[in-house]
C-alpha atoms as a PDB file:
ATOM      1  CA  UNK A   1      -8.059  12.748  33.036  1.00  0.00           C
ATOM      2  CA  UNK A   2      -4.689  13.517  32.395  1.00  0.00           C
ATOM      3  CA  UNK A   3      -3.096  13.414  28.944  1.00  0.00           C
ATOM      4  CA  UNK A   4       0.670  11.487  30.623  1.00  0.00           C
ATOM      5  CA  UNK A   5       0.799   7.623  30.670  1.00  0.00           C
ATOM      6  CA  UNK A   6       0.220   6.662  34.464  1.00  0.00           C
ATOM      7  CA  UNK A   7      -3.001   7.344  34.831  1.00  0.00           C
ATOM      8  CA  UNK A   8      -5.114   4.753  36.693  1.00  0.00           C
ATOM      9  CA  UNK A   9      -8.067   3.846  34.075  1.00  0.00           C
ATOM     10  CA  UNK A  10     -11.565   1.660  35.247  1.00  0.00           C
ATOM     11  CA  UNK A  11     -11.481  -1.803  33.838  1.00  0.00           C
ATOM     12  CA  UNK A  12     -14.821  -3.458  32.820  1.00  0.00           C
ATOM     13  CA  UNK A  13     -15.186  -7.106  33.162  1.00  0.00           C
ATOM     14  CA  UNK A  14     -14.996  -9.270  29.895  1.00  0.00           C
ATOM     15  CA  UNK A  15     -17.565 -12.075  29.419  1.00  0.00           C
ATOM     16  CA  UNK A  16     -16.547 -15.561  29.953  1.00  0.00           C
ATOM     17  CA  UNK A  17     -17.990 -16.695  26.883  1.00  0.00           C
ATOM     18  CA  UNK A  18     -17.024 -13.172  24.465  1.00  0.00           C
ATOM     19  CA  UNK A  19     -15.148 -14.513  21.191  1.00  0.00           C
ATOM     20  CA  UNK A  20     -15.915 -11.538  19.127  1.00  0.00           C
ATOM     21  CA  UNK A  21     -12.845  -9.416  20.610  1.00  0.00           C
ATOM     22  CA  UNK A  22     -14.808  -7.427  23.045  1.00  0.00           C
ATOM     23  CA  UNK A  23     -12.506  -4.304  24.188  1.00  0.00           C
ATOM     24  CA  UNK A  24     -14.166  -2.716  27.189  1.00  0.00           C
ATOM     25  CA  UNK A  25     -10.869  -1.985  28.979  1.00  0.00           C
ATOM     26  CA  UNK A  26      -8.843   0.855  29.146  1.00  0.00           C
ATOM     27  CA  UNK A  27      -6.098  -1.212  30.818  1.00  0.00           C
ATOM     28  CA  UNK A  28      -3.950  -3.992  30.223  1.00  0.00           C
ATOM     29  CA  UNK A  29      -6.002  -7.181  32.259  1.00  0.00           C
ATOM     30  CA  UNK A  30      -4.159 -10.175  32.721  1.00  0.00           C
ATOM     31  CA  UNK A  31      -7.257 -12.470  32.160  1.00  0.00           C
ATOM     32  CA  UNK A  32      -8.142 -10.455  28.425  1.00  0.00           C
ATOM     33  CA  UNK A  33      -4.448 -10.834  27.365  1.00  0.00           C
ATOM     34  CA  UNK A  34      -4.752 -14.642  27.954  1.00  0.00           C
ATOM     35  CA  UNK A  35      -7.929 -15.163  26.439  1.00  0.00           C
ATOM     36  CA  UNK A  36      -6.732 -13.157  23.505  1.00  0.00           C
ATOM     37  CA  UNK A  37      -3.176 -14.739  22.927  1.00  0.00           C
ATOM     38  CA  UNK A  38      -4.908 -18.305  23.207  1.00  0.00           C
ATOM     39  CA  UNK A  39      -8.148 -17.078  20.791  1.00  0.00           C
ATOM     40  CA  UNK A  40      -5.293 -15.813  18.207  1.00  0.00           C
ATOM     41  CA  UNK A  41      -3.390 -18.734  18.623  1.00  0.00           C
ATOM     42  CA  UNK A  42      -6.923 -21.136  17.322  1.00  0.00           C
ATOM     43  CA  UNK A  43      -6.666 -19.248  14.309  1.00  0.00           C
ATOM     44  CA  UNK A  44      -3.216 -19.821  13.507  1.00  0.00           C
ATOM     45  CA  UNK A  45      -2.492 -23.131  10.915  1.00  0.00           C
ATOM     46  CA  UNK A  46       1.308 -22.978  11.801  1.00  0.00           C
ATOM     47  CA  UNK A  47       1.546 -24.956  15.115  1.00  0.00           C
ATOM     48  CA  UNK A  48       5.093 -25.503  15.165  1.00  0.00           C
ATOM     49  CA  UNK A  49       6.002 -21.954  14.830  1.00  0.00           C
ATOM     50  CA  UNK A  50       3.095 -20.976  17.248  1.00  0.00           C
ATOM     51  CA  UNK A  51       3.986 -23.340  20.164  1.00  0.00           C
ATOM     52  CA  UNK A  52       7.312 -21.380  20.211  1.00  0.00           C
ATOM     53  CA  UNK A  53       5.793 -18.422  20.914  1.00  0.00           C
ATOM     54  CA  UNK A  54       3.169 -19.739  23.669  1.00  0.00           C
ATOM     55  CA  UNK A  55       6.388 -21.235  25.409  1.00  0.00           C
ATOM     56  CA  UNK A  56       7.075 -17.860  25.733  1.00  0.00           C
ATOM     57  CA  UNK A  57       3.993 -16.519  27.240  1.00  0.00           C
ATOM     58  CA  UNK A  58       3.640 -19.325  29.249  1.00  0.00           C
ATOM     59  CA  UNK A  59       7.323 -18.910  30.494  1.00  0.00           C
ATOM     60  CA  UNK A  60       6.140 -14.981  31.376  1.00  0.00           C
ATOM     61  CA  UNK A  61       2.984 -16.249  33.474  1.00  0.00           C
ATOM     62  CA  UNK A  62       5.507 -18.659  35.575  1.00  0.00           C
ATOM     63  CA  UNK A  63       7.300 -16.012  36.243  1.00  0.00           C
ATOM     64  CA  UNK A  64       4.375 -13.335  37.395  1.00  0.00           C
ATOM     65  CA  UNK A  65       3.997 -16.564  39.753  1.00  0.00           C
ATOM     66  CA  UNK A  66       7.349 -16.845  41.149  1.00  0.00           C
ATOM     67  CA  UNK A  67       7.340 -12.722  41.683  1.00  0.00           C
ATOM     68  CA  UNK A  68       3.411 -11.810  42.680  1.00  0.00           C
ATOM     69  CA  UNK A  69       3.854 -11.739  46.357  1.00  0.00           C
ATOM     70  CA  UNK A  70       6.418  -8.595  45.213  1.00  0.00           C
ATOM     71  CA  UNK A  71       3.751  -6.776  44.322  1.00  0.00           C
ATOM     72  CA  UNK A  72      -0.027  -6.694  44.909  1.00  0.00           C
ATOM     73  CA  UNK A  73      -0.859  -5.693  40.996  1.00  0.00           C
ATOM     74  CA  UNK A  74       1.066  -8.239  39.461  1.00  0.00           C
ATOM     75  CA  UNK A  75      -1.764 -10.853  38.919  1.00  0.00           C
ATOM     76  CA  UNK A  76      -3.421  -8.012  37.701  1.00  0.00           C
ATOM     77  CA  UNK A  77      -1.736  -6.279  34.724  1.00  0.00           C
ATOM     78  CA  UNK A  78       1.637  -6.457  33.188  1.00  0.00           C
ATOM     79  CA  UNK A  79       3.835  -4.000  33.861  1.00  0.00           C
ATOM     80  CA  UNK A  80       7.459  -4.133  33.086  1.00  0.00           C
ATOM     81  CA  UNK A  81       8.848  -2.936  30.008  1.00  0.00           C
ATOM     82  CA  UNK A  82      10.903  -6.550  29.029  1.00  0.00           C
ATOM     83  CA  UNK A  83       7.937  -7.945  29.951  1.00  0.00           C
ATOM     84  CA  UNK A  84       5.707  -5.413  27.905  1.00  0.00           C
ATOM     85  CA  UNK A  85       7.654  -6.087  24.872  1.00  0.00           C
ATOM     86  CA  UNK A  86       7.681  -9.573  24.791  1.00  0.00           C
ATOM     87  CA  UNK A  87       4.336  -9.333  24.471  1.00  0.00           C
ATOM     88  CA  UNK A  88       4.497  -6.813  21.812  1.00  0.00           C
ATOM     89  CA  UNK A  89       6.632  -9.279  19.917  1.00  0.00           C
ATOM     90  CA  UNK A  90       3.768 -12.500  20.415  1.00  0.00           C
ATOM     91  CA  UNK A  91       1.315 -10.816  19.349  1.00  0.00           C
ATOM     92  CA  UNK A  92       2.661  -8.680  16.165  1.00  0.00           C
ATOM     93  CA  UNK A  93       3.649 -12.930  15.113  1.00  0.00           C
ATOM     94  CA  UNK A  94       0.736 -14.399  15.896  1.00  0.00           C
ATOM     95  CA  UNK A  95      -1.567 -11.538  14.142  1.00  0.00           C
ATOM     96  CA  UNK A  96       0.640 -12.194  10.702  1.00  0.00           C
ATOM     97  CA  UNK A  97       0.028 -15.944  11.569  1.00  0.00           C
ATOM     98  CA  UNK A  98      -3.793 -15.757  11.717  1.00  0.00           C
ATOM     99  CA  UNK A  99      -5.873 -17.191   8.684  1.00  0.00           C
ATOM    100  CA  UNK A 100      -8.225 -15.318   6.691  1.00  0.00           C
ATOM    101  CA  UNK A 101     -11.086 -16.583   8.304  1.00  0.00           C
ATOM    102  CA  UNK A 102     -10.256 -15.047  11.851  1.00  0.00           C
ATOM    103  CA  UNK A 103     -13.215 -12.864  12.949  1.00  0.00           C
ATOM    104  CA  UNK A 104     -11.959  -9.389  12.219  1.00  0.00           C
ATOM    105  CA  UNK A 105     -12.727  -8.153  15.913  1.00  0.00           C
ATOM    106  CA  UNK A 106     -10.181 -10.386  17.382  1.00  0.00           C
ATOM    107  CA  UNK A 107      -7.802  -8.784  14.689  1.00  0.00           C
ATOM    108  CA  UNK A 108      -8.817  -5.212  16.115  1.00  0.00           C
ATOM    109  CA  UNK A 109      -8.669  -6.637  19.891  1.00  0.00           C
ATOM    110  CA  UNK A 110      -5.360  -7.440  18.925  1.00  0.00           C
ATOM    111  CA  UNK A 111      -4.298  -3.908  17.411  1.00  0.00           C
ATOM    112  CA  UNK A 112      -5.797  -2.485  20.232  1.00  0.00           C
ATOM    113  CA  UNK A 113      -4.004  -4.371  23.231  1.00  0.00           C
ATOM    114  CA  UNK A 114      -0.838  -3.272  20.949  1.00  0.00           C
ATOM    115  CA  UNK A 115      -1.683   0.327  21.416  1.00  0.00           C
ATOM    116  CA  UNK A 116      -2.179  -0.424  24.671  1.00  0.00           C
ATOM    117  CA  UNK A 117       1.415  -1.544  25.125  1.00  0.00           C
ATOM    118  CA  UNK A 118       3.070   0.817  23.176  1.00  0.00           C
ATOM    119  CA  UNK A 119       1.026   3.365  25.307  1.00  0.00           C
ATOM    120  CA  UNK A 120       2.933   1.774  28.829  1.00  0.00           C
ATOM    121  CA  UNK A 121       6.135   2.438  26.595  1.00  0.00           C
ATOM    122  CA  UNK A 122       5.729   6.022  26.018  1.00  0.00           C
ATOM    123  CA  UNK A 123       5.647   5.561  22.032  1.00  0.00           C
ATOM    124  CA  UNK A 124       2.966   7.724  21.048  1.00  0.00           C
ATOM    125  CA  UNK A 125       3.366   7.305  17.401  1.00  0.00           C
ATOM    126  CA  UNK A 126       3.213   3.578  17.241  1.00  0.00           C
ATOM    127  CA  UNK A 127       0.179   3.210  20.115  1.00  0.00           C
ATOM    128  CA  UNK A 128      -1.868   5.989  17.217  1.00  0.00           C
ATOM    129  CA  UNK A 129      -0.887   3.528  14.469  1.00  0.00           C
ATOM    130  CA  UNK A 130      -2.283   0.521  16.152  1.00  0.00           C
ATOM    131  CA  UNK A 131      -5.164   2.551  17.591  1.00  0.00           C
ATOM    132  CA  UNK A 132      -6.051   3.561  14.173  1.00  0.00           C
ATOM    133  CA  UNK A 133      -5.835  -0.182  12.642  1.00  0.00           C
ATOM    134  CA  UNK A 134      -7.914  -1.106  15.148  1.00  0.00           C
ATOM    135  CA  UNK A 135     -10.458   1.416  14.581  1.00  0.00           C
ATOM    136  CA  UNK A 136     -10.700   0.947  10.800  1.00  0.00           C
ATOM    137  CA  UNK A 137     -11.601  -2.559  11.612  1.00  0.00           C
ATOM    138  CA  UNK A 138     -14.266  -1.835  13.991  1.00  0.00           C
ATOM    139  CA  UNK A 139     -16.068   0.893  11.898  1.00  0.00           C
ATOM    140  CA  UNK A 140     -16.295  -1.207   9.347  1.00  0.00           C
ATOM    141  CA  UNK A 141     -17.915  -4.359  11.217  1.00  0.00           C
ATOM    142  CA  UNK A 142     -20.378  -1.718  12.997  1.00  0.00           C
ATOM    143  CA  UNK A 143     -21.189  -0.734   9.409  1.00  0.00           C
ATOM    144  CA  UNK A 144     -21.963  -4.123   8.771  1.00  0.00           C
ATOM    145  CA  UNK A 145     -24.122  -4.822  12.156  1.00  0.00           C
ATOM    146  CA  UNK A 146     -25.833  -1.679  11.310  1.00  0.00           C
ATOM    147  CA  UNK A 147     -26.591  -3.017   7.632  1.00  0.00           C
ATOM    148  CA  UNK A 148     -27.738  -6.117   9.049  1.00  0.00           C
ATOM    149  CA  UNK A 149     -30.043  -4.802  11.789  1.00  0.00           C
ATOM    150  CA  UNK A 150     -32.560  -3.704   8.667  1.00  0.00           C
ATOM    151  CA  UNK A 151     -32.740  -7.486   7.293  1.00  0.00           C
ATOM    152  CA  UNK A 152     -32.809  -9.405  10.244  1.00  0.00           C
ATOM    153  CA  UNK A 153     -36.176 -10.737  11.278  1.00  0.00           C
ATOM    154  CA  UNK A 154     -37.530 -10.105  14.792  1.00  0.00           C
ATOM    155  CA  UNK A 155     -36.283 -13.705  16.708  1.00  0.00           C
ATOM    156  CA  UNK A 156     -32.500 -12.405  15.854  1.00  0.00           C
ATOM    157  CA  UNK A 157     -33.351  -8.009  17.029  1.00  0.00           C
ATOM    158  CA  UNK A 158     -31.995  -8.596  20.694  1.00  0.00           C
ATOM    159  CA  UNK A 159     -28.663 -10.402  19.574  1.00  0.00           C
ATOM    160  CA  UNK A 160     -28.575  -7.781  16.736  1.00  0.00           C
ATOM    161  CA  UNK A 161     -29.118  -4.997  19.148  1.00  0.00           C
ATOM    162  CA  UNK A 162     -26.498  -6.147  21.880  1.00  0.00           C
ATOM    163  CA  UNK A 163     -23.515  -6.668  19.303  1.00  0.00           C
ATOM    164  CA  UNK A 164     -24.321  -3.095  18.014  1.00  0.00           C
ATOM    165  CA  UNK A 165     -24.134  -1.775  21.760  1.00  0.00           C
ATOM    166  CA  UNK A 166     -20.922  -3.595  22.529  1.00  0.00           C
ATOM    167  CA  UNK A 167     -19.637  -2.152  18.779  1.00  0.00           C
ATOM    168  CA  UNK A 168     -20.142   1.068  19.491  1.00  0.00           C
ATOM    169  CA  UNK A 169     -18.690   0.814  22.883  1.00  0.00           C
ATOM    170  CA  UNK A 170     -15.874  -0.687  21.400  1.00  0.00           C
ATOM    171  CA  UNK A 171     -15.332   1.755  18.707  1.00  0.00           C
ATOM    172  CA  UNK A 172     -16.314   4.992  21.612  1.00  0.00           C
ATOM    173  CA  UNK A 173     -12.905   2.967  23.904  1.00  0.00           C
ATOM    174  CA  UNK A 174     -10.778   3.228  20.790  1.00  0.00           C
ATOM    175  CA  UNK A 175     -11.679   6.314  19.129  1.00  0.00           C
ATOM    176  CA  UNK A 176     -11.168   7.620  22.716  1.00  0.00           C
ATOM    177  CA  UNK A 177      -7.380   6.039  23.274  1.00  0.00           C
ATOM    178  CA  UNK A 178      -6.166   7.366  19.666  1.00  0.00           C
ATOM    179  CA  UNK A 179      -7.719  11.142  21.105  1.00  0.00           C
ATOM    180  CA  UNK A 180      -5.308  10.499  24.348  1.00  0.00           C
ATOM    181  CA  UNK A 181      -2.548   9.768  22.299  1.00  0.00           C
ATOM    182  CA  UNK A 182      -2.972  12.941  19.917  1.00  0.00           C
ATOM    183  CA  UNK A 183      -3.644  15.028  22.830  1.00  0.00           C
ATOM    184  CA  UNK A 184       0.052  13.815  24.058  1.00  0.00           C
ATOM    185  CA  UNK A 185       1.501  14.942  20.631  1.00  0.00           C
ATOM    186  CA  UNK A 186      -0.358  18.155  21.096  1.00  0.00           C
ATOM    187  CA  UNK A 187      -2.967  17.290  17.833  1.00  0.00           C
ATOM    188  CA  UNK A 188      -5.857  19.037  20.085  1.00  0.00           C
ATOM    189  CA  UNK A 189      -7.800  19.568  17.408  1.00  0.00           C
ATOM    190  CA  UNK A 190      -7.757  16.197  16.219  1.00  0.00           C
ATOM    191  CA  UNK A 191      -8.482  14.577  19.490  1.00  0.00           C
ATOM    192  CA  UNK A 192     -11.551  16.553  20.288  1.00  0.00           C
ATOM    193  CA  UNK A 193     -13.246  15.365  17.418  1.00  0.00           C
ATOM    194  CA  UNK A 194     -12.404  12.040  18.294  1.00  0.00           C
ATOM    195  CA  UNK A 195     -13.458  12.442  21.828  1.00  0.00           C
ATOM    196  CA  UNK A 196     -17.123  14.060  20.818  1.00  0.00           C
ATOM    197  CA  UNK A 197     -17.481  10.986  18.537  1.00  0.00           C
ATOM    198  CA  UNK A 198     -16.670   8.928  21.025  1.00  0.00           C
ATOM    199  CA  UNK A 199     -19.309  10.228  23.488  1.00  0.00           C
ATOM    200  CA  UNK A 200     -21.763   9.978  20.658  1.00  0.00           C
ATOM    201  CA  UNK A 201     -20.555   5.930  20.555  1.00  0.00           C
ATOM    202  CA  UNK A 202     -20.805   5.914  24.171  1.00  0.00           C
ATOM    203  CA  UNK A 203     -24.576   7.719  24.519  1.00  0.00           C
ATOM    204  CA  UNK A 204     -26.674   7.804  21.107  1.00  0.00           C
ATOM    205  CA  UNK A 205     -24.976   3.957  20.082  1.00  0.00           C
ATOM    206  CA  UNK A 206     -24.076   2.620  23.368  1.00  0.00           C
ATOM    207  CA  UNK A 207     -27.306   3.911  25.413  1.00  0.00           C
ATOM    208  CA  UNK A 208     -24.584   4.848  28.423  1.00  0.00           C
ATOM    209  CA  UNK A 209     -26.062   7.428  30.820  1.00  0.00           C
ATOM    210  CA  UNK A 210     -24.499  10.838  30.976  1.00  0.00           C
ATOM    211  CA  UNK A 211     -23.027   9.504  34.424  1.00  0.00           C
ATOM    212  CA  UNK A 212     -21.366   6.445  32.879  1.00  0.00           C
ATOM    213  CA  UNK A 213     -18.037   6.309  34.067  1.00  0.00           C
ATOM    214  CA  UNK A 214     -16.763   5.947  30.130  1.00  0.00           C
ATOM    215  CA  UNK A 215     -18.929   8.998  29.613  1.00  0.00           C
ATOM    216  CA  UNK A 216     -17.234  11.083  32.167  1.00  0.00           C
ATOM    217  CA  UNK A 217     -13.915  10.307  31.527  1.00  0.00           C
ATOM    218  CA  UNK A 218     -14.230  10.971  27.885  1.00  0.00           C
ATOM    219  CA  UNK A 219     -16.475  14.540  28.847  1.00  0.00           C
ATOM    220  CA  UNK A 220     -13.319  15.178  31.153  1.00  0.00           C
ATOM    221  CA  UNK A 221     -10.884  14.643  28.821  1.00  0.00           C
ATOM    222  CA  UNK A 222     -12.749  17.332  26.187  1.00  0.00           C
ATOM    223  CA  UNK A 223     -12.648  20.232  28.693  1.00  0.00           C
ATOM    224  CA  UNK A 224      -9.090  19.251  29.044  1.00  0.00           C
ATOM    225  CA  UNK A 225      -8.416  19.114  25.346  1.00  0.00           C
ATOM    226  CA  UNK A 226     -10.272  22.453  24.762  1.00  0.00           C
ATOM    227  CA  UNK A 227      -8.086  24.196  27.832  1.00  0.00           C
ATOM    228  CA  UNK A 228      -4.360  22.999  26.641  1.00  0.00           C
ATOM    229  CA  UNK A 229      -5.562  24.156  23.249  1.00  0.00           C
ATOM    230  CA  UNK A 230      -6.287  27.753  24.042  1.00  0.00           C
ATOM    231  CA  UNK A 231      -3.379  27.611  25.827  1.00  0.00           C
ATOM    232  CA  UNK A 232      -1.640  26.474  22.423  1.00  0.00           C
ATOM    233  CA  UNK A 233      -3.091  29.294  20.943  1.00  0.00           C
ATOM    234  CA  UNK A 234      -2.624  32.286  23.124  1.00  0.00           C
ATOM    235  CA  UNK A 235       1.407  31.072  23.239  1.00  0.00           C
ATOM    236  CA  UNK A 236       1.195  31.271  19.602  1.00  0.00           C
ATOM    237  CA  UNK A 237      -0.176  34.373  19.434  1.00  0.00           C
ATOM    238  CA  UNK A 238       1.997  35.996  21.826  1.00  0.00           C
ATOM    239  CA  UNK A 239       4.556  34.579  20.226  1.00  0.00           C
ATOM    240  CA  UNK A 240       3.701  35.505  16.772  1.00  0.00           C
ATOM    241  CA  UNK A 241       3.023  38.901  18.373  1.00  0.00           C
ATOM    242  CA  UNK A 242       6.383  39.564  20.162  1.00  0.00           C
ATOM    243  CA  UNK A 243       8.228  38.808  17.155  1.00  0.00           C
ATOM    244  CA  UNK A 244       6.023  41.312  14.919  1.00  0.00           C
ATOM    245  CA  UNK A 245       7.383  43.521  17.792  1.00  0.00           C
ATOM    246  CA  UNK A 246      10.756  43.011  17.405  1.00  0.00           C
ATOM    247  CA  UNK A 247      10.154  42.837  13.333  1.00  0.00           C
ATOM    248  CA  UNK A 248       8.902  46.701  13.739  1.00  0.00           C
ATOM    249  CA  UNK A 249      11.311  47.641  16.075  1.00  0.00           C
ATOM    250  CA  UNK A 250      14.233  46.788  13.800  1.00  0.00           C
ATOM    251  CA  UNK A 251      12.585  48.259  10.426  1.00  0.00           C
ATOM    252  CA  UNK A 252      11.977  51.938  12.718  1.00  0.00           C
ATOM    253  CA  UNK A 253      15.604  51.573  13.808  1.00  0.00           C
ATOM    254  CA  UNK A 254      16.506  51.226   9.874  1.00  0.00           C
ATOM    255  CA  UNK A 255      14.318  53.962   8.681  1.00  0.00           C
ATOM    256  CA  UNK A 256      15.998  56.389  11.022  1.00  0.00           C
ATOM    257  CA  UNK A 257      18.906  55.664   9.557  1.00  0.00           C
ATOM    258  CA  UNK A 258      17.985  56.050   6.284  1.00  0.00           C
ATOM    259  CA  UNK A 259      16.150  59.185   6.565  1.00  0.00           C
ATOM    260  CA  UNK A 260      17.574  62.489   5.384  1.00  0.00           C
ATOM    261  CA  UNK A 261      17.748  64.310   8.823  1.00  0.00           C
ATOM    262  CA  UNK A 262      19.566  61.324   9.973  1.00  0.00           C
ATOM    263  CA  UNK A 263      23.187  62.181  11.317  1.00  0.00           C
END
């Protein structure tokens, strides 16, 4: 796993009947981005301003119609910056157009896709921000599931148990995405704690097997956060150490010159 922006990343299949914001992609699927626009859009009171805005998408799908044969990928994911930051703009509107009612998940789905996007775009800083919005939404609802696992009676355990699977998932795919993006910024440190959490969402939480392809990837990105920081460090340190060198070189030049036998 690289720490650029065009990597290729596995995509895992979102149930049909998910309303609870489910984030088990690391890429930008068509289908999710649908289902999430039009799930945002249900929890929006302002219809008049929202219709503008799903003339819009619906004017971008048209298009992907008109174009797909260009390329095999297009039904697939969007790609193209103008096309990336429309939906950037749709979905920062419809997310202050929610109600307070919306299930906070699809909030954090929403932050997510965001970072997502801003990922494609190369802005680091702004994909971290929504990363981090989303994941302070979906600790705090796996604090909740795992409050509620200890009152629930036995009919409800297997529901219980499967939301706090797919949480921790959720919160493992996030925690992992912010790592990626401090990686890129060079925060090593920083993203390897991330990462080990996230394998500990992915195996303790999730119940993923070692071989998991989330598992994996997340494993692979570690060694490569632990290499690029040593390599960090040893360039400090020679760096730190060559200009000692030169510091001592110039105060034995001085001294010479100061000394009495000095000419």
């Amino acid at each position: 796993m690289s720490f650029g922006n065009n990597n290729k990343k596995p995509v895992r299949k979102r149930s049909k009947n998910s309303t609870n914001g489910s984030l088990q992609s690391f890429d930008l699927n068509r289908n999710q981005v649908v289902h999430l626009i039009h799930a945002l859009v249900d929890c929006c009171d302002n219809k008049r301003l929202i219709a503008s805005y799903v003339d819009v998408f619906d004017r971008m799908q048209v298009t992907d119609r008109h174009h797909k044969e260009a390329s095999s990928n297009r039904n697939k994911e969007w790609q193209q910056p103008f096309e990336l930051t429309e939906l950037l703009g749709i979905l920062h509107s419809l997310v202050q157009q929610t109600r307070t009612d919306t299930p906070p998940l699809l909030i954090a789905e929403a932050h997510y896709t965001m970072g997502v996007i801003y990922r494609r775009l190369n802005q680091n800083n702004r994909a971290s921000h929504s990363f981090l919005q989303a994941l302070w939404i979906q600790a705090s609802c796996h604090c909740s599931h795992d409050d509620d696992d200890g009152h629930n009676n036995n009919n409800n355990n297997n529901n219980n148990n499967n939301n706090t699977v797919s949480s921790a998932i959720d919160l493992g795919l996030t925690r992992t995405r912010l790592a990626l993006c401090y990686a890129s910024n060079g925060r090593y440190g920083d993203a390897l704690h991330l990462l080990e959490m996230a394998v500990q969402d992915f195996r303790a939480k999730g119940g993923l097997p070692e071989t998991h392809e989330l598992v994996v990837r997340a494993n692979k990105a570690i060694e490569e956060c632990q290499y690029y920081s040593t390599l960090a460090t040893e360039s400090v340190t020679a760096l730190l150490e060559t200009e000692e060198g030169k510091h001592r070189t110039r105060d034995s030049s001085v001294t010479k010159r100061l000394s009495p036998g000095a000419a």
